[in-house]
N, C-alpha and C. Protein backbone atom coordinates (compact mmCIF):
# COMPACT_ATOMS: atom_id res chain seq x y z
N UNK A 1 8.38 8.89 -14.17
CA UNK A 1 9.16 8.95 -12.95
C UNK A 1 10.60 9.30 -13.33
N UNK A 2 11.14 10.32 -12.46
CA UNK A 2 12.30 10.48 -12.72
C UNK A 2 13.26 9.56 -11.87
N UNK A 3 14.74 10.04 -12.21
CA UNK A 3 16.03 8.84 -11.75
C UNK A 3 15.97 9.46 -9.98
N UNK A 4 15.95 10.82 -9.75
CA UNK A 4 15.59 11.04 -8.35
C UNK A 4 14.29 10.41 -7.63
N UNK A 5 13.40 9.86 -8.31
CA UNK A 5 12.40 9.48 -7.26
C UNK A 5 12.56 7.63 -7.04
N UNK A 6 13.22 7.50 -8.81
CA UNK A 6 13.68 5.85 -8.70
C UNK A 6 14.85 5.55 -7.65
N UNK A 7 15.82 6.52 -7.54
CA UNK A 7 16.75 6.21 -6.44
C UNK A 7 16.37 6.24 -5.16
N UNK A 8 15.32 7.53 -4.74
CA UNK A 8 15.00 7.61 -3.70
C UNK A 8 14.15 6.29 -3.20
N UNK A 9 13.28 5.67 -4.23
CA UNK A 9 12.55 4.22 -3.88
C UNK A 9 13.50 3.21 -3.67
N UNK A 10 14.58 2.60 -3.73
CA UNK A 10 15.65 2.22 -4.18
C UNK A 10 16.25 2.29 -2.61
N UNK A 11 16.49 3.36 -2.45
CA UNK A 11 17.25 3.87 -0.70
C UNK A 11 16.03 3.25 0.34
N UNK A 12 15.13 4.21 -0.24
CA UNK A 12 13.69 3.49 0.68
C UNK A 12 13.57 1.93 1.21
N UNK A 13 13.39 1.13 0.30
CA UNK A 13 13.69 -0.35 0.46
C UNK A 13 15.16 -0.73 0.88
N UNK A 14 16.14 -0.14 0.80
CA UNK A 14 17.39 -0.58 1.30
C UNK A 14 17.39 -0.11 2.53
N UNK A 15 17.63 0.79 2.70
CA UNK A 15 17.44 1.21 4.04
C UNK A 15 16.44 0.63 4.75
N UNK A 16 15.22 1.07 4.58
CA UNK A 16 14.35 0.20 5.66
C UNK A 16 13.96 -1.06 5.99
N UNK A 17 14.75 -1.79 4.98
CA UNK A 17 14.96 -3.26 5.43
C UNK A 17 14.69 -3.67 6.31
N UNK A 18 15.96 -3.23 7.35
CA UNK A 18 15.85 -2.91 9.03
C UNK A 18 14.97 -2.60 9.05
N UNK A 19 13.89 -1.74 9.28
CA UNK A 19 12.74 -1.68 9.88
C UNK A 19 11.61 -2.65 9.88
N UNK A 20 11.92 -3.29 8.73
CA UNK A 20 11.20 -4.81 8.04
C UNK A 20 11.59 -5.53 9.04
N UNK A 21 12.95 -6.34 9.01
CA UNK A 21 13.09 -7.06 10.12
C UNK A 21 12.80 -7.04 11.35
N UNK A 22 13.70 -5.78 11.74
CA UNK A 22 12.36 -5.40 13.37
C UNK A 22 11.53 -5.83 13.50
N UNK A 23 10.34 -5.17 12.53
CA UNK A 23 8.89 -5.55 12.94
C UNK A 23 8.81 -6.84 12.79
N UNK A 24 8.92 -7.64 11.90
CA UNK A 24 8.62 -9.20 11.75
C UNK A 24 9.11 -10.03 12.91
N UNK A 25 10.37 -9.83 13.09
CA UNK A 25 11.08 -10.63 13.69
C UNK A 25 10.96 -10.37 15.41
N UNK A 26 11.15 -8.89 15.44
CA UNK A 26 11.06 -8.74 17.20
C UNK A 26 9.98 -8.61 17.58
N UNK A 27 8.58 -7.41 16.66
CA UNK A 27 7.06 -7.10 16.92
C UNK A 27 6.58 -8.11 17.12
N UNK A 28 6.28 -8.75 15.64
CA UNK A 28 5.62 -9.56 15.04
C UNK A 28 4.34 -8.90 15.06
N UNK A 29 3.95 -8.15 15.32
CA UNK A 29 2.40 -7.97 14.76
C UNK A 29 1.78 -8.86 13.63
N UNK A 30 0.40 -8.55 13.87
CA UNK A 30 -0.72 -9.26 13.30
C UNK A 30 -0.55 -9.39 11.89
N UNK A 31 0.13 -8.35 11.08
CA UNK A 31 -0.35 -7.66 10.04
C UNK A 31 0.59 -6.45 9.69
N UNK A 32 1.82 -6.78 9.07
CA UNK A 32 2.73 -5.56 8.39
C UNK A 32 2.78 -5.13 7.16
N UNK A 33 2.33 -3.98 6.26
CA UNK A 33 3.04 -3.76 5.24
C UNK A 33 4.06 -2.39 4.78
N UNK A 34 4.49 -2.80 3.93
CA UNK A 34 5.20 -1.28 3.65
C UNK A 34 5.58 -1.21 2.13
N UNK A 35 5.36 -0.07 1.65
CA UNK A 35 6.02 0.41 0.44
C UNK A 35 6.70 1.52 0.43
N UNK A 36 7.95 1.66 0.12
CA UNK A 36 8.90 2.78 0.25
C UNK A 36 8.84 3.00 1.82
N UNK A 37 8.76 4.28 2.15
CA UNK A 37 8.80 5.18 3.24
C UNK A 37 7.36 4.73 4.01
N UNK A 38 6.39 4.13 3.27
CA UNK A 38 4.95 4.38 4.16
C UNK A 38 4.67 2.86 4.45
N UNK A 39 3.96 3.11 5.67
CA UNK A 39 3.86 1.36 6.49
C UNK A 39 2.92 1.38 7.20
N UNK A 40 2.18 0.60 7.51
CA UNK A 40 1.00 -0.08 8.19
C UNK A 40 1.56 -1.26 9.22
N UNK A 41 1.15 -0.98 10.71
CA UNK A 41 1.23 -2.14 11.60
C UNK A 41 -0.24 -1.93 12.18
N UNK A 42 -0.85 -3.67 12.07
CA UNK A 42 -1.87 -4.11 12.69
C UNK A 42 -2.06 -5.22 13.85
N UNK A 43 -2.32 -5.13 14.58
CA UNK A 43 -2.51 -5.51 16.04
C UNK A 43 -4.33 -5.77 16.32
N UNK A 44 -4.60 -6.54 17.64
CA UNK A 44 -5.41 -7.17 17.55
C UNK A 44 -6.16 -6.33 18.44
N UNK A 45 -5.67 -4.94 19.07
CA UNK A 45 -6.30 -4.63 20.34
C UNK A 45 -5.57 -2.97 20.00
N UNK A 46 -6.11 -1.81 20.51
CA UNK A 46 -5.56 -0.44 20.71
C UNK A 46 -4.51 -0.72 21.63
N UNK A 47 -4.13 -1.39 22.48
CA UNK A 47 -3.40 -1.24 23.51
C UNK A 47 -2.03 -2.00 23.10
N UNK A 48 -2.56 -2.59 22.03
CA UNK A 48 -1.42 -3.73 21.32
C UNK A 48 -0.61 -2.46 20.55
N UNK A 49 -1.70 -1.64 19.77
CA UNK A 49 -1.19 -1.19 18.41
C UNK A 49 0.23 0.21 18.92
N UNK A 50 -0.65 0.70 20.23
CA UNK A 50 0.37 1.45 21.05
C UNK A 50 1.41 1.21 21.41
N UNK A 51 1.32 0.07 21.72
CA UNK A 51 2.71 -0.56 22.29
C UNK A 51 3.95 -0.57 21.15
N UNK A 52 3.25 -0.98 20.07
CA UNK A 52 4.11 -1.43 18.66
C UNK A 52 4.56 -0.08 18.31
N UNK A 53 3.70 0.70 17.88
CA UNK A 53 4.32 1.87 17.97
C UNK A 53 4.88 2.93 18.31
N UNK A 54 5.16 2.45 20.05
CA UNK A 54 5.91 3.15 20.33
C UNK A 54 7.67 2.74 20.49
N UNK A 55 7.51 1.14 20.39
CA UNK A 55 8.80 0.23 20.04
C UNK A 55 8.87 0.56 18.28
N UNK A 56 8.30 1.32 17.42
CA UNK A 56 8.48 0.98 16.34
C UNK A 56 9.37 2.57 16.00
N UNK A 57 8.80 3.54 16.53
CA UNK A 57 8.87 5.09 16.62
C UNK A 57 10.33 5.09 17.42
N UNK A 58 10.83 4.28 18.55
CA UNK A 58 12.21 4.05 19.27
C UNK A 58 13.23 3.68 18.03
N UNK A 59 12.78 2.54 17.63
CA UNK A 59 13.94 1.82 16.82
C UNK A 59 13.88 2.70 16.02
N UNK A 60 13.08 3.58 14.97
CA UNK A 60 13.25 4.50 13.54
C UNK A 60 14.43 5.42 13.94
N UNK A 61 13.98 5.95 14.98
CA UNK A 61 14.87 7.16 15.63
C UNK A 61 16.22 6.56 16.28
N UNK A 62 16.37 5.55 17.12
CA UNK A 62 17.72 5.50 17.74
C UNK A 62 18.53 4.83 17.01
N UNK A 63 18.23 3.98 15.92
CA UNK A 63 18.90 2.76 15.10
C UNK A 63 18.90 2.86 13.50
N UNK A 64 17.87 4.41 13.02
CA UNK A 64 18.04 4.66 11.42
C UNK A 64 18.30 6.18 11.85
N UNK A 65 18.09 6.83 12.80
CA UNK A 65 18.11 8.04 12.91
C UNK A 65 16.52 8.64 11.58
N UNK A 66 15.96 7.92 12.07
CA UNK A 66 14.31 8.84 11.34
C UNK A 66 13.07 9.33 12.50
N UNK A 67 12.71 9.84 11.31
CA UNK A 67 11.13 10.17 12.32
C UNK A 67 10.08 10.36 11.93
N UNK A 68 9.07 9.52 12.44
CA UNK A 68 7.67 9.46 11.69
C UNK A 68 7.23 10.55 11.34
N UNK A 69 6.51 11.21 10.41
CA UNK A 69 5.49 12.04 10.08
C UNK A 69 4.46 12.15 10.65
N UNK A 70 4.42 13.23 11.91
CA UNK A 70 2.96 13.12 12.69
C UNK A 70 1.86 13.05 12.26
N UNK A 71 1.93 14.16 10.77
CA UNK A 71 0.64 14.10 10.63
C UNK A 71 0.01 12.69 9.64
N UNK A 72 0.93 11.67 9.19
CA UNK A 72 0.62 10.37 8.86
C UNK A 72 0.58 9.30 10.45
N UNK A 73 0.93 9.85 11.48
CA UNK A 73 1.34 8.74 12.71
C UNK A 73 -0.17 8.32 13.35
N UNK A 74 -1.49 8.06 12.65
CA UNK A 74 -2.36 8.19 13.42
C UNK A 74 -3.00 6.50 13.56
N UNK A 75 -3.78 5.99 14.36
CA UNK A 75 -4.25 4.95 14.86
C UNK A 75 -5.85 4.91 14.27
N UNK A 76 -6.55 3.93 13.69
CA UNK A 76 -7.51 3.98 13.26
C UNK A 76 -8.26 2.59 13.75
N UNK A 77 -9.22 2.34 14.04
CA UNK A 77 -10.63 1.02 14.06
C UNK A 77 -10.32 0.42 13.16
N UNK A 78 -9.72 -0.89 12.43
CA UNK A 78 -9.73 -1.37 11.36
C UNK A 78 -11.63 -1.48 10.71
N UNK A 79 -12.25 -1.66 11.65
CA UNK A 79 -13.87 -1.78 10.55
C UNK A 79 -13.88 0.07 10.09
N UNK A 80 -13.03 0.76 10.47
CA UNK A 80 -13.29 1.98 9.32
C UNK A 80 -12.53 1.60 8.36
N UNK A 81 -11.89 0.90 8.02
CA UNK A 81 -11.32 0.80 6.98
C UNK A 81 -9.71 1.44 7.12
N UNK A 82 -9.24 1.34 6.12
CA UNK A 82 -7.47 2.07 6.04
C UNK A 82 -7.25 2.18 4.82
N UNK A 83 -6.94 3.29 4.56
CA UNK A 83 -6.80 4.08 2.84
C UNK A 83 -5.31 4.05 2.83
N UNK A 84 -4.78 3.06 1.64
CA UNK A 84 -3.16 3.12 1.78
C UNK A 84 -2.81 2.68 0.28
N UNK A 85 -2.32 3.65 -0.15
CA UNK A 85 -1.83 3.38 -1.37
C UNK A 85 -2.33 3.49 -2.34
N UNK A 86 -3.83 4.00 -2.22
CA UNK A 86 -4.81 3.74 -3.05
C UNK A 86 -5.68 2.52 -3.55
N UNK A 87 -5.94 1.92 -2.02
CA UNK A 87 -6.58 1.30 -2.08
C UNK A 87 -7.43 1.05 -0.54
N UNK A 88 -8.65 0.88 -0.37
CA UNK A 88 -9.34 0.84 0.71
C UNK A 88 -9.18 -0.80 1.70
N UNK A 89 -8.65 -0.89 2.97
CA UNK A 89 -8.27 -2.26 3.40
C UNK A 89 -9.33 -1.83 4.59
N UNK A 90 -10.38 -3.36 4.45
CA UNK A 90 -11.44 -3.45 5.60
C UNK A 90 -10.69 -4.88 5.99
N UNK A 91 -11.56 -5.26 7.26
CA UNK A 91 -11.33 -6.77 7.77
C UNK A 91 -12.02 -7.55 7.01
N UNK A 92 -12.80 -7.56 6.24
CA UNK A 92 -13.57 -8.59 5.17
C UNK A 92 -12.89 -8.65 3.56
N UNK A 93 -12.04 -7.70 3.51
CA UNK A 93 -11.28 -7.22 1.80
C UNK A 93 -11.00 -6.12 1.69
N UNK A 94 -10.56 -5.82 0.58
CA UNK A 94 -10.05 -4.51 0.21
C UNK A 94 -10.64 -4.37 -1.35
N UNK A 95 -9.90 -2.74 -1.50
CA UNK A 95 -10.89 -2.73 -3.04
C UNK A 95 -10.01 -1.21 -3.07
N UNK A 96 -10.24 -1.15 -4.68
CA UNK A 96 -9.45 0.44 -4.82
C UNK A 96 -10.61 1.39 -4.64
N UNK A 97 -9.71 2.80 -4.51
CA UNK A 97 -10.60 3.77 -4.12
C UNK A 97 -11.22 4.24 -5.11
N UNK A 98 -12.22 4.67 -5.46
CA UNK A 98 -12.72 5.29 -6.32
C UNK A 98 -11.98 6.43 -7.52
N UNK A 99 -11.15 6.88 -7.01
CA UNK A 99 -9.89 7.70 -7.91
C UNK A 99 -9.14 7.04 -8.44
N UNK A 100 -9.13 5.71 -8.08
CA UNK A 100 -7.76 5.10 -8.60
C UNK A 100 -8.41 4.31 -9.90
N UNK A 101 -10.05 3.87 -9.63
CA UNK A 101 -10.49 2.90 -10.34
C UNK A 101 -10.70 4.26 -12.01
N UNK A 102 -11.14 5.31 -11.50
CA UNK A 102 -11.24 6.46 -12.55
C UNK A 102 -10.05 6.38 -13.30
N UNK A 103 -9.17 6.57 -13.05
CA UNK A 103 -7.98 6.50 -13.46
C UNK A 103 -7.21 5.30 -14.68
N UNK A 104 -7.88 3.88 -13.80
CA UNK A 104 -7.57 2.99 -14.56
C UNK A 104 -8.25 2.82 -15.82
N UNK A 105 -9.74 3.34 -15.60
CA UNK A 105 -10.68 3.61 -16.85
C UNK A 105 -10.24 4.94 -17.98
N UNK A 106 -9.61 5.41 -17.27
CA UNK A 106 -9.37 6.70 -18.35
C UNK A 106 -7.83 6.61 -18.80
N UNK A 107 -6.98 5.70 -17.87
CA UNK A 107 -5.56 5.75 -18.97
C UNK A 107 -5.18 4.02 -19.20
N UNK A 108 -6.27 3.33 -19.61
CA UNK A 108 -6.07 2.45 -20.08
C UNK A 108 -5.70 2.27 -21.24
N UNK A 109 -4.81 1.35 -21.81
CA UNK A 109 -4.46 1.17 -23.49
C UNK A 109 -3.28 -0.32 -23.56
N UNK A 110 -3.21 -0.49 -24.46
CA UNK A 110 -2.58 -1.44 -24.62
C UNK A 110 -1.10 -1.67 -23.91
N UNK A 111 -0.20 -0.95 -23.67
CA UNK A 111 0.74 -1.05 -23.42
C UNK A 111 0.66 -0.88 -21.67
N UNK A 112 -0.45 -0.96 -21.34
CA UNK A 112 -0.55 -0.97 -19.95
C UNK A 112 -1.58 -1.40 -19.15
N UNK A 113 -1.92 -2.40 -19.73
CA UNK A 113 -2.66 -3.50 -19.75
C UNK A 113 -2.58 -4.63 -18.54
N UNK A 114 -1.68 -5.21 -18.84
CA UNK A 114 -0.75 -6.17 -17.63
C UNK A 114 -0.84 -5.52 -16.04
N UNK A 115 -0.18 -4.35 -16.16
CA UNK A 115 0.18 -3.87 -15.11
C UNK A 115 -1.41 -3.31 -14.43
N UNK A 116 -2.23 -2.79 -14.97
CA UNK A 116 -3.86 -2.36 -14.72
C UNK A 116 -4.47 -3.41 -14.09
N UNK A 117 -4.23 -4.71 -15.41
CA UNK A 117 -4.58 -6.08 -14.73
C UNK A 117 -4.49 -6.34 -13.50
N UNK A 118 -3.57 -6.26 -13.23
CA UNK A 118 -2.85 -6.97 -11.81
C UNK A 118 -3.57 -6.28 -10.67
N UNK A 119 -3.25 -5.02 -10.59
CA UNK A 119 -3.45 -3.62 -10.14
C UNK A 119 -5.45 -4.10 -9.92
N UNK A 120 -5.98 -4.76 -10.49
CA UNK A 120 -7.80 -4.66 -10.39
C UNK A 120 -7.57 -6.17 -10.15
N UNK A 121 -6.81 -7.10 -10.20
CA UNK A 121 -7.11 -8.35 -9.80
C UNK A 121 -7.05 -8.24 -8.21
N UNK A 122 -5.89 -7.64 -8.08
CA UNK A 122 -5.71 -8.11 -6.40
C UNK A 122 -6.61 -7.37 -5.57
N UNK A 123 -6.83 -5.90 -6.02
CA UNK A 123 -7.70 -5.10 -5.04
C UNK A 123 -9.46 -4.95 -5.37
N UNK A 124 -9.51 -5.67 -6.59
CA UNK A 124 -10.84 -5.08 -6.44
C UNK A 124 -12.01 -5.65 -7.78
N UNK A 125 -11.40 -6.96 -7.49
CA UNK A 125 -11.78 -8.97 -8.10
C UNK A 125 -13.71 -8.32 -8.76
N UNK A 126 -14.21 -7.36 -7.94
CA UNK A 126 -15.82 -7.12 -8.70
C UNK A 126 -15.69 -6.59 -9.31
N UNK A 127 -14.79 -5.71 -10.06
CA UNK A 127 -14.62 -4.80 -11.31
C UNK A 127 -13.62 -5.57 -12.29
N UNK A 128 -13.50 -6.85 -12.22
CA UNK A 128 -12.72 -7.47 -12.83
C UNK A 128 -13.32 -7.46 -14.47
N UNK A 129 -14.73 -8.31 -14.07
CA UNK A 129 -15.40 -8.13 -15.36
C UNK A 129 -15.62 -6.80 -16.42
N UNK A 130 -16.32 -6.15 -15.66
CA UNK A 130 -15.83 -4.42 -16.30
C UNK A 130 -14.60 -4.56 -16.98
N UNK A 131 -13.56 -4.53 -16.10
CA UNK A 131 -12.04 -4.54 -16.54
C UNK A 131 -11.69 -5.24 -18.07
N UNK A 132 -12.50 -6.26 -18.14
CA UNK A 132 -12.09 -7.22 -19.26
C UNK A 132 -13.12 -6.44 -20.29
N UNK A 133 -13.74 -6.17 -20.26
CA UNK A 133 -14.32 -5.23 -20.97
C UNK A 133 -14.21 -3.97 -21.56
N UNK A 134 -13.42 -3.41 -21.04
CA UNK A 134 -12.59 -2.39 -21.22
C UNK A 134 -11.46 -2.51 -22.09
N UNK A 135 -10.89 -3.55 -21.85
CA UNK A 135 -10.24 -4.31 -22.91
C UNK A 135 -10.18 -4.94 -23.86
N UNK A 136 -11.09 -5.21 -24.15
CA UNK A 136 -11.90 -5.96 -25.35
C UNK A 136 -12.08 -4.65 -26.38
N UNK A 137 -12.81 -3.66 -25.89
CA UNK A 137 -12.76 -1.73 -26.35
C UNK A 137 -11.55 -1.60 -26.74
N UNK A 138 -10.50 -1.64 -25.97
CA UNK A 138 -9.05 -1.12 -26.54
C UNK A 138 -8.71 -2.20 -27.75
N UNK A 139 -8.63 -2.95 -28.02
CA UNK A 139 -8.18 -4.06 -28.52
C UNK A 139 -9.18 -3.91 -30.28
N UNK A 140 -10.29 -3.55 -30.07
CA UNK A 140 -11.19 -3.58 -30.82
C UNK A 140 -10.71 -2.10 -31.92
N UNK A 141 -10.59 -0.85 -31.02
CA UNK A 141 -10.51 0.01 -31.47
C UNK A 141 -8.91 0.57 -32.51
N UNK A 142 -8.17 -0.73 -32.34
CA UNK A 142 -7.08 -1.12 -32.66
C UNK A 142 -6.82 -2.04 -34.04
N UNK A 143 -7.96 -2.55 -34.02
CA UNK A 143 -8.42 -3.49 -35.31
C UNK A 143 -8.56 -2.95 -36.58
């Protein structure tokens, strides 16, 4: 990563702070997250999720001067699931996507270990075992 994309993450979270608060504090929806620039609001009903976003789409624009990305602005069924970040979020759990889990298998190594860890603990607890296994390989092949 370069110092332009670290600053730009950096502005991202500073700046949209405000938009953090908003939602928590005035929405409150069901269910907020955000990393950098990209965000998820969940609501209990379509008619809920409309509402939020169209109080959410007001405040970006009249109070940060932004504007959503249409072609990210879309409304989904939570039982289809929601692909965010690289990782798949249902109403029963979440789990990484299949690209991401490839990924963790093919640039695994010691010095990035921890961070992989974490990364397969929180999203996707049935490949855990695998995971430790994989590691045991690196560790071995090191011996």
């Amino acid at each position: 990563m370069g110092y332009g994309n670290w600053n730009r993450g950096i502005f991202a979270n500073i700046y949209l702070n405000e938009l953090d608060r908003f939602v928590k504090h005035t929405l409150k929806p069901q269910f907020y997250l955000r990393y950098g620039d990209d965000f998820i609001i969940i609501a209990s009903t379509k008619t809920e999720v409309i509402k939020l976003r169209e109080k959410t789409i007001f405040f970006l624009k009249n109070f940060l001067g932004l504007e959503i990305n249409r072609k990210n602005d879309i409304i989904l069924p939570m039982r289809h699931g929601i692909h965010f970040l690289g990782v798949e979020i249902y109403p029963t759990g979440r789990r990484l996507k299949a690209k991401n889990w490839c990924r963790v298998q093919n640039k695994l190594n010691q010095r990035n270990v921890a961070s992989y860890h974490g990364l397969v603990k929180q999203h996707s607890k049935k490949k855990l075992k695998h995971f430790d296994w994989l590691i045991t390989k690196i560790y071995d092949q090191t011996s």
